[in-house]
Protein backbone atom coordinates (compact mmCIF):
# COMPACT_ATOMS: atom_id res chain seq x y z
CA UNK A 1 -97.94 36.27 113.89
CA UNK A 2 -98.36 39.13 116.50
CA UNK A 3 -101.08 40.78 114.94
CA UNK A 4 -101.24 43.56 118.02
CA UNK A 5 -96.99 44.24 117.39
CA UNK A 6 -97.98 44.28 113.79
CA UNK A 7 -101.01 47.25 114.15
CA UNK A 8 -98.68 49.10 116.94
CA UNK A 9 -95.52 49.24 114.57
CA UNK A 10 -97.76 49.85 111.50
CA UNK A 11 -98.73 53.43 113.47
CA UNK A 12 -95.57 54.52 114.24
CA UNK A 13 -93.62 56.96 112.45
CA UNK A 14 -90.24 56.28 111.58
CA UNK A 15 -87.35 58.83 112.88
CA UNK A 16 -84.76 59.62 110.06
CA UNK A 17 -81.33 58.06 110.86
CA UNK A 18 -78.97 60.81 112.95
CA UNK A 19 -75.67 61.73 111.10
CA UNK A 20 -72.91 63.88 113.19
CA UNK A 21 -70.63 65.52 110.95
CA UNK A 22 -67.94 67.54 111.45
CA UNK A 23 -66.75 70.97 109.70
CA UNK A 24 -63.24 71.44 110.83
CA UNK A 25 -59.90 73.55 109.98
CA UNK A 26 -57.85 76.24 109.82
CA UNK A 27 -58.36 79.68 111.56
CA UNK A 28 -61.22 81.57 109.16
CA UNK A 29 -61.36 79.20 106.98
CA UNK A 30 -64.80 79.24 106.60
CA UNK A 31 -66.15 76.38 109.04
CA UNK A 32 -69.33 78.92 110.63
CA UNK A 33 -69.79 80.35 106.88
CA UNK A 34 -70.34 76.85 105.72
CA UNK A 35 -72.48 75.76 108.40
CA UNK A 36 -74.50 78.65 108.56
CA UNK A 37 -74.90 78.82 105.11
CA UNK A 38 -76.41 75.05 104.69
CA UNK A 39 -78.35 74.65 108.01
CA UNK A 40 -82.39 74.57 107.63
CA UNK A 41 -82.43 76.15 110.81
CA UNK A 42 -81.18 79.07 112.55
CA UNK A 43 -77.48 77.88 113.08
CA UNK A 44 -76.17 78.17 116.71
CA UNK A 45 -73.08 80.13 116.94
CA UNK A 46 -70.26 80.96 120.13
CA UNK A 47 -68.72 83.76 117.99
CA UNK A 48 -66.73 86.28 120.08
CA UNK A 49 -65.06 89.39 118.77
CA UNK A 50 -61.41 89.41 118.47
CA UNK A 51 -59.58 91.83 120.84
CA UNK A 52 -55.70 93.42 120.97
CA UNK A 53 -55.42 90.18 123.84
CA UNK A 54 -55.55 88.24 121.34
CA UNK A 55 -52.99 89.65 118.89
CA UNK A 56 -49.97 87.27 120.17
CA UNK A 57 -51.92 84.34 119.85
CA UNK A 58 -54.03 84.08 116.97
CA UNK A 59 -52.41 84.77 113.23
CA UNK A 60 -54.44 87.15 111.09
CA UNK A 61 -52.19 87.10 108.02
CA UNK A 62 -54.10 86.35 104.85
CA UNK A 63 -57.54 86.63 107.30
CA UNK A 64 -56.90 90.73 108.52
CA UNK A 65 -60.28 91.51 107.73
CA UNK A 66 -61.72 88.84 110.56
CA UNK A 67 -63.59 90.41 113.39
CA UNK A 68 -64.99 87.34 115.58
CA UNK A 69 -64.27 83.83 116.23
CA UNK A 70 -65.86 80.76 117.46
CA UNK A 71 -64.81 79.84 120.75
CA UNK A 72 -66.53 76.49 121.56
CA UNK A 73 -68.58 75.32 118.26
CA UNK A 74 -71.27 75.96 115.60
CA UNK A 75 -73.93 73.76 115.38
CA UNK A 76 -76.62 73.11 112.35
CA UNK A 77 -78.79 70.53 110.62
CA UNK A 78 -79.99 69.53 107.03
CA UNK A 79 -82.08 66.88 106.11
CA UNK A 80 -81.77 64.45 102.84
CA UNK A 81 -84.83 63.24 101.88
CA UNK A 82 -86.94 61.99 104.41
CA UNK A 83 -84.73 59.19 105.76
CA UNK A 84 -81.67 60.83 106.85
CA UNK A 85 -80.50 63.87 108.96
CA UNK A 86 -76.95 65.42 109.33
CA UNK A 87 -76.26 67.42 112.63
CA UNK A 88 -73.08 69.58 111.98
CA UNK A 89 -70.88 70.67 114.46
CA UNK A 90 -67.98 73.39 113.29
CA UNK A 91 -64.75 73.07 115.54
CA UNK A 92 -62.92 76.26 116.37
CA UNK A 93 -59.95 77.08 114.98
CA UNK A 94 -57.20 78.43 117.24
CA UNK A 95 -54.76 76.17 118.82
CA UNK A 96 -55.58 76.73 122.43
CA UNK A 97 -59.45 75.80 121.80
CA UNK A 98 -58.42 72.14 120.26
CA UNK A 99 -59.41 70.37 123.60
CA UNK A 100 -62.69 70.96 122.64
CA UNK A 101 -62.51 68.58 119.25
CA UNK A 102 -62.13 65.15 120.71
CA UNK A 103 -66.10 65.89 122.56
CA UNK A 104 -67.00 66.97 119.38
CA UNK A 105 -65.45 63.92 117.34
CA UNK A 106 -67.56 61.34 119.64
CA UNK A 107 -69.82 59.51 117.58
CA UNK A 108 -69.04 61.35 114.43
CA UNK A 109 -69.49 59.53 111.05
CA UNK A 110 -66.61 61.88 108.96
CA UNK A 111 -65.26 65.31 108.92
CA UNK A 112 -64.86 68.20 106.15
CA UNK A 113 -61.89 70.00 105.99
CA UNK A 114 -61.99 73.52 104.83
CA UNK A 115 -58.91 74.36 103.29
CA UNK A 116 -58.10 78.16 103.06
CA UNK A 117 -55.77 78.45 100.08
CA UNK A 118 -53.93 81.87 101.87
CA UNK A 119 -53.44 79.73 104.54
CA UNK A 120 -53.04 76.25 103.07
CA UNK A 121 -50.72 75.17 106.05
CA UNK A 122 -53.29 75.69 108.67
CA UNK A 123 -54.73 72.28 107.12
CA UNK A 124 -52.11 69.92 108.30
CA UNK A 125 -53.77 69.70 112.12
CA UNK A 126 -56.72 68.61 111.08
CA UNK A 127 -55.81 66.61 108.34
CA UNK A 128 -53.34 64.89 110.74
CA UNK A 129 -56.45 64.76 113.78
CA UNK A 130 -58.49 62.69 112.02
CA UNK A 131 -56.20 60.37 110.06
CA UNK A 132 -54.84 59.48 113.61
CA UNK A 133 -58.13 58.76 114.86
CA UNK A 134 -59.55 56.76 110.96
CA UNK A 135 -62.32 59.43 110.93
CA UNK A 136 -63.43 59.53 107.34
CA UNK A 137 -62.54 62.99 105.78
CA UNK A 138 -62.88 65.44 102.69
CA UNK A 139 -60.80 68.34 102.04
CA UNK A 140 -63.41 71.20 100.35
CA UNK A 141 -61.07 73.92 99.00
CA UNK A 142 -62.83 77.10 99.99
CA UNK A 143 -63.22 79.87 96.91
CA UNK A 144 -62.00 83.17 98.40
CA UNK A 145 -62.64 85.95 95.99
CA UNK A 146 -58.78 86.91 95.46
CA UNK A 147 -57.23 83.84 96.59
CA UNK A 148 -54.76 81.91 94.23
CA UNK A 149 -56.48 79.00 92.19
CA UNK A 150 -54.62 75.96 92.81
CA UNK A 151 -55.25 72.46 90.74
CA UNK A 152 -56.97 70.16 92.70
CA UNK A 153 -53.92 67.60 92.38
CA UNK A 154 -51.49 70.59 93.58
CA UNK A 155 -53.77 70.53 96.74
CA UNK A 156 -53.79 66.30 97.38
CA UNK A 157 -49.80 67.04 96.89
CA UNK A 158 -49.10 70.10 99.47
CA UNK A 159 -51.71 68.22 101.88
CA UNK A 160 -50.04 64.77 101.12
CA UNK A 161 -53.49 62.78 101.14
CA UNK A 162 -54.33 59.50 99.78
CA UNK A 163 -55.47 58.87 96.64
CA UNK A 164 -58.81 57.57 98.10
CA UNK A 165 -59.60 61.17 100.14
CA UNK A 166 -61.96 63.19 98.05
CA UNK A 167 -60.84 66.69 97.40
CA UNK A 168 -63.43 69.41 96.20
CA UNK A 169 -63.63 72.77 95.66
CA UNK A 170 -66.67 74.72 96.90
CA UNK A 171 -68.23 78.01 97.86
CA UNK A 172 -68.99 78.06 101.99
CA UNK A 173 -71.09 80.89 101.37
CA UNK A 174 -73.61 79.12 99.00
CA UNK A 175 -76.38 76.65 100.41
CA UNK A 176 -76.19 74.36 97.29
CA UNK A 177 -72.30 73.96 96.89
CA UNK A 178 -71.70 73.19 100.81
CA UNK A 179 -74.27 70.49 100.23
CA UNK A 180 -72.54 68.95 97.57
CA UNK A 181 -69.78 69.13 100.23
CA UNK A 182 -71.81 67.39 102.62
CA UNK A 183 -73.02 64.96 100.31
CA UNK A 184 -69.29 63.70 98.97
CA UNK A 185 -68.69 63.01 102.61
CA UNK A 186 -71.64 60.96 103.59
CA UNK A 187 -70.64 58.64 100.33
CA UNK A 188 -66.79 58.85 101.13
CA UNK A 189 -67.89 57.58 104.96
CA UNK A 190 -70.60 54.91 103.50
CA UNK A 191 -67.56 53.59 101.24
CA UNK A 192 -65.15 53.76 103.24
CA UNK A 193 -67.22 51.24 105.70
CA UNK A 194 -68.21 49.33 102.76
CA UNK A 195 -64.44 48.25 102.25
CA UNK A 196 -62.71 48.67 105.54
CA UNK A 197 -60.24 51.39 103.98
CA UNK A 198 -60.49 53.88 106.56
CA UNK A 199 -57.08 53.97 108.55
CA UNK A 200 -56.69 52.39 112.16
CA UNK A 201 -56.66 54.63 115.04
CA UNK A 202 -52.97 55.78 116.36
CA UNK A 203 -52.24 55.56 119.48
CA UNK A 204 -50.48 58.75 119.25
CA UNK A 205 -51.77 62.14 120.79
């Protein structure tokens, strides 16, 4: 035995295992609430304010009250336990910013996707993003103060998801339900390597 390799490795400290997550979907859905709200350190944001250029482009209906939007990402980071570390990287909403999410998606172990019950539709792109590409998902139902309450089953059916894609509701504004988010994921991702369900990559755009 190499008893030098042994003492050398016996003083090192042992780096918790990267995770890249991302927090993707619809126009203010909540993706920079969610991450802010869960990161242990200052989140960084690209938040712009809206302007009247924008007022052709981007829907507001069921979101009037939003001022800004992100524009390239947000990024944060929480750690579990001592062993593991998730870096999370919200995607921006509008259409013409989506050529940003395939940088984003390199490397990335699964996705959420925050469903805005207002806007329930604004789901289906990035539902349909990363079932093309077999990116492990989980739809988190936001909880909008106002919003309709929809059954959990009502939401796999309007979404048409799999049986096997967890759906959860949650609060993006509080710390301890966006981990419990974040935590569904990482086991949804672990399983879903476990027993090779995830779906194939599509060759489609």
């Amino acid at each position: 035995m190499d008893s030098g390799r042994s003492d050398r490795d016996a003083g090192r400290v042992k780096l918790p295992t990267a995770i890249k997550i991302l927090v993707a979907g619809g126009f203010g859905a909540g993706k920079t609430t969610m991450v802010g709200s869960v990161s242990e350190t200052r989140p960084l944001r690209t938040e712009e304010l809206l302007t009247d250029r924008g007022t052709d482009v981007d829907d507001l209906s069921g979101v009037e009250a939003k001022k800004t939007t992100t524009v390239a990402m947000d990024f944060g980071r929480i750690s579990i336990g001592d062993t593991h570390v998730l870096y999370l990287f919200g995607t921006p909403g509008q259409r013409r910013f989506w050529f940003v999410w395939d940088e984003l998606a390199l490397g990335a172990m699964g996705a959420v996707v925050i469903a805005d019950t207002r806007r329930l539709a604004d789901c289906f792109p990035s539902v349909d993003y990363f079932e093309r590409r077999g990116t492990p998902f989980v739809v988190a139902v936001n909880c909008f103060e106002g919003a309709r309450r929809y059954d959990l089953d009502e939401i796999r059916l309007a979404l048409d998801l799999g049986v096997d894609i967890p759906v959860v509701l949650c609060d993006a504004r509080m710390r301890e339900s966006s981990k419990n988010v974040l935590l569904t994921l990482v086991q949804h991702a672990m399983d879903t390597r476990l027993t090779g369900t995830a779906a194939a990559p599509s060759a489609a755009p």
